[in-house]
C-alpha atoms as a PDB file:
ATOM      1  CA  UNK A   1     190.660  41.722  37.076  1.00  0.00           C
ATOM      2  CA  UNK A   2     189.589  43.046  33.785  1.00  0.00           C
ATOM      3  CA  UNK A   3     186.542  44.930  35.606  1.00  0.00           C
ATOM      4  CA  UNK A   4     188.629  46.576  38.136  1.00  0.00           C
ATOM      5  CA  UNK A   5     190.985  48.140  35.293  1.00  0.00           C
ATOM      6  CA  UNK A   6     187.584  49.113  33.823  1.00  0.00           C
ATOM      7  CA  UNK A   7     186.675  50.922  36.225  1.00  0.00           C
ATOM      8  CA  UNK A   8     190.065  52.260  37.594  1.00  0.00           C
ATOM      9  CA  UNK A   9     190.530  54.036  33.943  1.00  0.00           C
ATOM     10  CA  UNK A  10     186.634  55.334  34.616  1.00  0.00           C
ATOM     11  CA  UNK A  11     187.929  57.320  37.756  1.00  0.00           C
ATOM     12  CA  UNK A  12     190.830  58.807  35.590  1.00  0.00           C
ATOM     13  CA  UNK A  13     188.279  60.144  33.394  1.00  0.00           C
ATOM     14  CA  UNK A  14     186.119  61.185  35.785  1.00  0.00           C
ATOM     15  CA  UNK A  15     188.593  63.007  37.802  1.00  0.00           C
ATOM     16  CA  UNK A  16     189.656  64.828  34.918  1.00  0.00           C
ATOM     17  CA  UNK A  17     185.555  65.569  34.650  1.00  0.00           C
ATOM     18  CA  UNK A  18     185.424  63.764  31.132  1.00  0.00           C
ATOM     19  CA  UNK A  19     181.977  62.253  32.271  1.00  0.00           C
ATOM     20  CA  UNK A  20     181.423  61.250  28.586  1.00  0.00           C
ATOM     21  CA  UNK A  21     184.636  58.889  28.637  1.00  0.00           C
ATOM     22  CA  UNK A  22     183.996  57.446  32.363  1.00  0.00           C
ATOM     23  CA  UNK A  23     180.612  56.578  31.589  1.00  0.00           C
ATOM     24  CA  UNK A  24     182.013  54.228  28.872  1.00  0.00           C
ATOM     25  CA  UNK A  25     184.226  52.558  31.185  1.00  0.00           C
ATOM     26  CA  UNK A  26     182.026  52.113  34.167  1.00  0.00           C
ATOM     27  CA  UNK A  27     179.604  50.528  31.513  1.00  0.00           C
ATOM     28  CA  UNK A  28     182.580  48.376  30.294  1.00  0.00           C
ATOM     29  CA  UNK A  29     183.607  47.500  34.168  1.00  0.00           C
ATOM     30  CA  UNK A  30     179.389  46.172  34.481  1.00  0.00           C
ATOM     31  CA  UNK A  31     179.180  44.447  31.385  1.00  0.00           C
ATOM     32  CA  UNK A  32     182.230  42.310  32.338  1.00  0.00           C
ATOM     33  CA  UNK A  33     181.102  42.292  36.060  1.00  0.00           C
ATOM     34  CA  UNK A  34     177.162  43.150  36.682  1.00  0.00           C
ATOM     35  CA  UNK A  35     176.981  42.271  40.478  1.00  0.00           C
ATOM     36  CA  UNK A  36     179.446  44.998  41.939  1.00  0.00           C
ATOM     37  CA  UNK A  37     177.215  48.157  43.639  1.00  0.00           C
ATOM     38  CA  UNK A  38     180.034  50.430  43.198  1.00  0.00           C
ATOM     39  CA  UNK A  39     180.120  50.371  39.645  1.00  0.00           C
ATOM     40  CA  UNK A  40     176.788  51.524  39.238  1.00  0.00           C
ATOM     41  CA  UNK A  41     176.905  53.477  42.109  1.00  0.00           C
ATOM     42  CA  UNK A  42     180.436  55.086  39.879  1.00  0.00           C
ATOM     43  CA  UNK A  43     178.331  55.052  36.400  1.00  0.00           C
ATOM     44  CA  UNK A  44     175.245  57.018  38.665  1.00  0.00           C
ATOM     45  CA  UNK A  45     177.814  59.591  39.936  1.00  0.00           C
ATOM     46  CA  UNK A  46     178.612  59.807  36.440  1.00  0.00           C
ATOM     47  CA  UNK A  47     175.355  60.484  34.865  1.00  0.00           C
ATOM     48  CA  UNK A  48     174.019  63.140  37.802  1.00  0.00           C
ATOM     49  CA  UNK A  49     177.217  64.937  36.356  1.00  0.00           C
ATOM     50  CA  UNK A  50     175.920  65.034  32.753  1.00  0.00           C
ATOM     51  CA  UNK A  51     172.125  65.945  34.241  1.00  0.00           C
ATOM     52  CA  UNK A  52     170.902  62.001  33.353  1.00  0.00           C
ATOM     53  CA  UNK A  53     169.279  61.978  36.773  1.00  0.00           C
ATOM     54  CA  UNK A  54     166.423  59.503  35.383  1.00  0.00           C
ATOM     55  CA  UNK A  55     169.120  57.092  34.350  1.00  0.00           C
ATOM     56  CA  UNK A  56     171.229  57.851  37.645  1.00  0.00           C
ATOM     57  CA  UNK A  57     168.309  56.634  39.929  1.00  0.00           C
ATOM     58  CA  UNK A  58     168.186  53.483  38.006  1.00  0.00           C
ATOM     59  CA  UNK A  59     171.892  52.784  38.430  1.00  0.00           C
ATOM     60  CA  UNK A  60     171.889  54.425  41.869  1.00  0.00           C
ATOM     61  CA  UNK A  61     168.631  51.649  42.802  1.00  0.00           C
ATOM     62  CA  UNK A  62     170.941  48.695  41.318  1.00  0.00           C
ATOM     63  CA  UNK A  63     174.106  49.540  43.196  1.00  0.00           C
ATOM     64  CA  UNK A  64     171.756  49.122  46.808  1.00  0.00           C
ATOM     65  CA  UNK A  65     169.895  46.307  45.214  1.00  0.00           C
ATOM     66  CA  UNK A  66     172.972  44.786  45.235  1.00  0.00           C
ATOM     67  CA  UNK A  67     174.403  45.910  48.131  1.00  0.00           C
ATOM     68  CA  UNK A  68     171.851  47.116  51.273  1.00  0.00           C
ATOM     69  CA  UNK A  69     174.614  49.143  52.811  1.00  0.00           C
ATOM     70  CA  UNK A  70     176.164  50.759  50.486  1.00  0.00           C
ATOM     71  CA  UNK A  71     175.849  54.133  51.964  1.00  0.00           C
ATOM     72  CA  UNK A  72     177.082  56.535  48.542  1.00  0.00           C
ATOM     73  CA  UNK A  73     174.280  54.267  46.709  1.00  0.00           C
ATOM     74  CA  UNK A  74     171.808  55.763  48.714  1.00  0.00           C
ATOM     75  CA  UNK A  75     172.891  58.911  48.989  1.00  0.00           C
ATOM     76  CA  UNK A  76     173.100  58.914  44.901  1.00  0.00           C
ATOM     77  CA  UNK A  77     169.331  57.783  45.034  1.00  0.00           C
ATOM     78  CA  UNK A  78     167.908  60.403  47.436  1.00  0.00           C
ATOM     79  CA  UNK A  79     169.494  62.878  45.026  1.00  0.00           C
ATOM     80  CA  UNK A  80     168.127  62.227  41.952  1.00  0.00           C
ATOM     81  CA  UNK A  81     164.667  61.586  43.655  1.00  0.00           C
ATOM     82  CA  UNK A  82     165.269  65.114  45.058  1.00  0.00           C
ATOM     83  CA  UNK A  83     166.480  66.705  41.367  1.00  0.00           C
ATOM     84  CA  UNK A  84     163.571  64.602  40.123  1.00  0.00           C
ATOM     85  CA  UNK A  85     160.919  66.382  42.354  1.00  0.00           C
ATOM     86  CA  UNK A  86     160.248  63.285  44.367  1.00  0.00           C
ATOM     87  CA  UNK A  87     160.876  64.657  48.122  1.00  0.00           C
ATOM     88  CA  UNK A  88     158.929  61.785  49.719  1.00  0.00           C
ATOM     89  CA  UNK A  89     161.153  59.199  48.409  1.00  0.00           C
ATOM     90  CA  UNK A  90     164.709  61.427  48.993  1.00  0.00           C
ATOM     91  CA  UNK A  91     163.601  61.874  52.621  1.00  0.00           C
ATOM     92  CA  UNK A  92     163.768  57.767  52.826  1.00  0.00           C
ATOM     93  CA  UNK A  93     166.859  57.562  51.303  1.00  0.00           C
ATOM     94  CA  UNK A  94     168.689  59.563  53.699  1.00  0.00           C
ATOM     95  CA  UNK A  95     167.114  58.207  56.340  1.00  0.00           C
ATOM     96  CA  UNK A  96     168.338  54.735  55.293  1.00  0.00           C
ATOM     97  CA  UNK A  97     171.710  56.411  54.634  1.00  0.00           C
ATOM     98  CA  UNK A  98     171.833  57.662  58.550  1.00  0.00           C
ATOM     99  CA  UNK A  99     169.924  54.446  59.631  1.00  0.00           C
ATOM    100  CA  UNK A 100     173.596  52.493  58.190  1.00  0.00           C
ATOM    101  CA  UNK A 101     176.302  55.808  59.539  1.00  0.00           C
ATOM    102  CA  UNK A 102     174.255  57.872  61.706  1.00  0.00           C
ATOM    103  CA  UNK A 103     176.958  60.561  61.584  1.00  0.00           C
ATOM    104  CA  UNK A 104     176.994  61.180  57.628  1.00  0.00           C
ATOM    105  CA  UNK A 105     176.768  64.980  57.450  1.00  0.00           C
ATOM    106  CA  UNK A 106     176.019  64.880  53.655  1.00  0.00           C
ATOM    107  CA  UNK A 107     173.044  62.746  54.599  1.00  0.00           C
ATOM    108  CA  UNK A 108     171.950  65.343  57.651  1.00  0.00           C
ATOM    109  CA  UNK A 109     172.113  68.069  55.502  1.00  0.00           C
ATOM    110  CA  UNK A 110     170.363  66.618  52.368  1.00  0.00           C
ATOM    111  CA  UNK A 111     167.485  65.291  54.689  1.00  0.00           C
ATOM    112  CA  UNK A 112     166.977  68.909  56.222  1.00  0.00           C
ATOM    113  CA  UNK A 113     166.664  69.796  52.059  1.00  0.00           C
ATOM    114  CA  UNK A 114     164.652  67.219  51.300  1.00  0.00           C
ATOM    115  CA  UNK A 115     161.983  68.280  54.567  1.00  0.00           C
ATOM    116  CA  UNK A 116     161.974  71.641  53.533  1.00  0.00           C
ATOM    117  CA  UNK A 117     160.588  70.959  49.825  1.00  0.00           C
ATOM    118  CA  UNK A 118     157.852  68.575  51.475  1.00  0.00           C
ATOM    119  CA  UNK A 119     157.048  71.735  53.861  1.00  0.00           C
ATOM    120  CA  UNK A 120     156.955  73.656  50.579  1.00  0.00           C
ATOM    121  CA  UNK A 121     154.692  71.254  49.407  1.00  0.00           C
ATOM    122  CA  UNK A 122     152.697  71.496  52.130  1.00  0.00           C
ATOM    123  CA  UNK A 123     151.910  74.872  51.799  1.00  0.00           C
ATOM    124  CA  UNK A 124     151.308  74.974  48.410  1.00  0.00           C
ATOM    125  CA  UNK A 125     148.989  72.250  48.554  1.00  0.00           C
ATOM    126  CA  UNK A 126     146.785  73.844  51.505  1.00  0.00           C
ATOM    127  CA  UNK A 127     147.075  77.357  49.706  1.00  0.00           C
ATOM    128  CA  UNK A 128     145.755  75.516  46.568  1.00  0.00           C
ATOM    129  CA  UNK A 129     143.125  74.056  48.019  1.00  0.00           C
ATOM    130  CA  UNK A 130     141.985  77.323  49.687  1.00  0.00           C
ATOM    131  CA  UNK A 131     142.152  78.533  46.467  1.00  0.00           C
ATOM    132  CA  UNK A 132     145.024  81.447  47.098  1.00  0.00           C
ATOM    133  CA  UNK A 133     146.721  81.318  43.628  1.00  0.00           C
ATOM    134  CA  UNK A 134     149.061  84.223  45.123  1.00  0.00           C
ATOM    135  CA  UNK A 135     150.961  81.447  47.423  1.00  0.00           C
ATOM    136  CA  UNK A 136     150.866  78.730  45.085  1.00  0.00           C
END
């Protein structure tokens, strides 16, 4: 399959951390075949490594749109929520992520993150509130 070499010359390239080059050929494995998860979830891995997080959640969202259980999907999405300051939605993610392998320690370890910056939150929004600008 024509997609499958696509994306099989994307993971050269990304192993040898030209992100540039396997971005092109994840994008050339989709165009030829746009229901696989894994290449987006390949072409999100592949934009978190060039800082595109905005773009990575989209890709990341379309690999689990097309695939519920695909666990690295939805460990890609709680990450970029969590680079893009969205805590809330990172916390489901991983939850989803140990809902489908409840042994994932990536997942364990990037929920614990992800409840510490709500706790952070927290705080910050009570100390605001009481008007201590010191805390905030």
């Amino acid at each position: 399959r024509e997609a499958e070499a696509f994306k099989e010359q994307g993971n050269a390239y990304y192993a040898k951390k030209d992100y540039n080059e396997a971005y092109n050929y994840y994008t050339k494995a989709i165009d030829t075949c746009p229901n696989n998860a894994s290449y987006y979830g390949n072409r999100a891995a592949t934009l978190m490594m060039l800082g595109r997080f905005r773009e990575a959640l989209e890709d990341a969202q379309q690999s689990v749109r097309l695939d519920d259980s695909f666990v690295r999907g939805h460990l890609r999405e709680g990450k970029c929520h969590l680079s893009l300051g969205n805590a809330m939605a990172a916390s489901r993610c991983f939850q989803r992520v140990l809902e489908l392998d409840h042994k994932n320690t990536q997942a364990q370890q990037e929920l614990k993150n992800a409840t510490t910056v709500l706790e952070y939150e927290k705080i910050a929004e009570v100390d605001f509130e009481k008007r201590d600008f010191r805390k905030v």
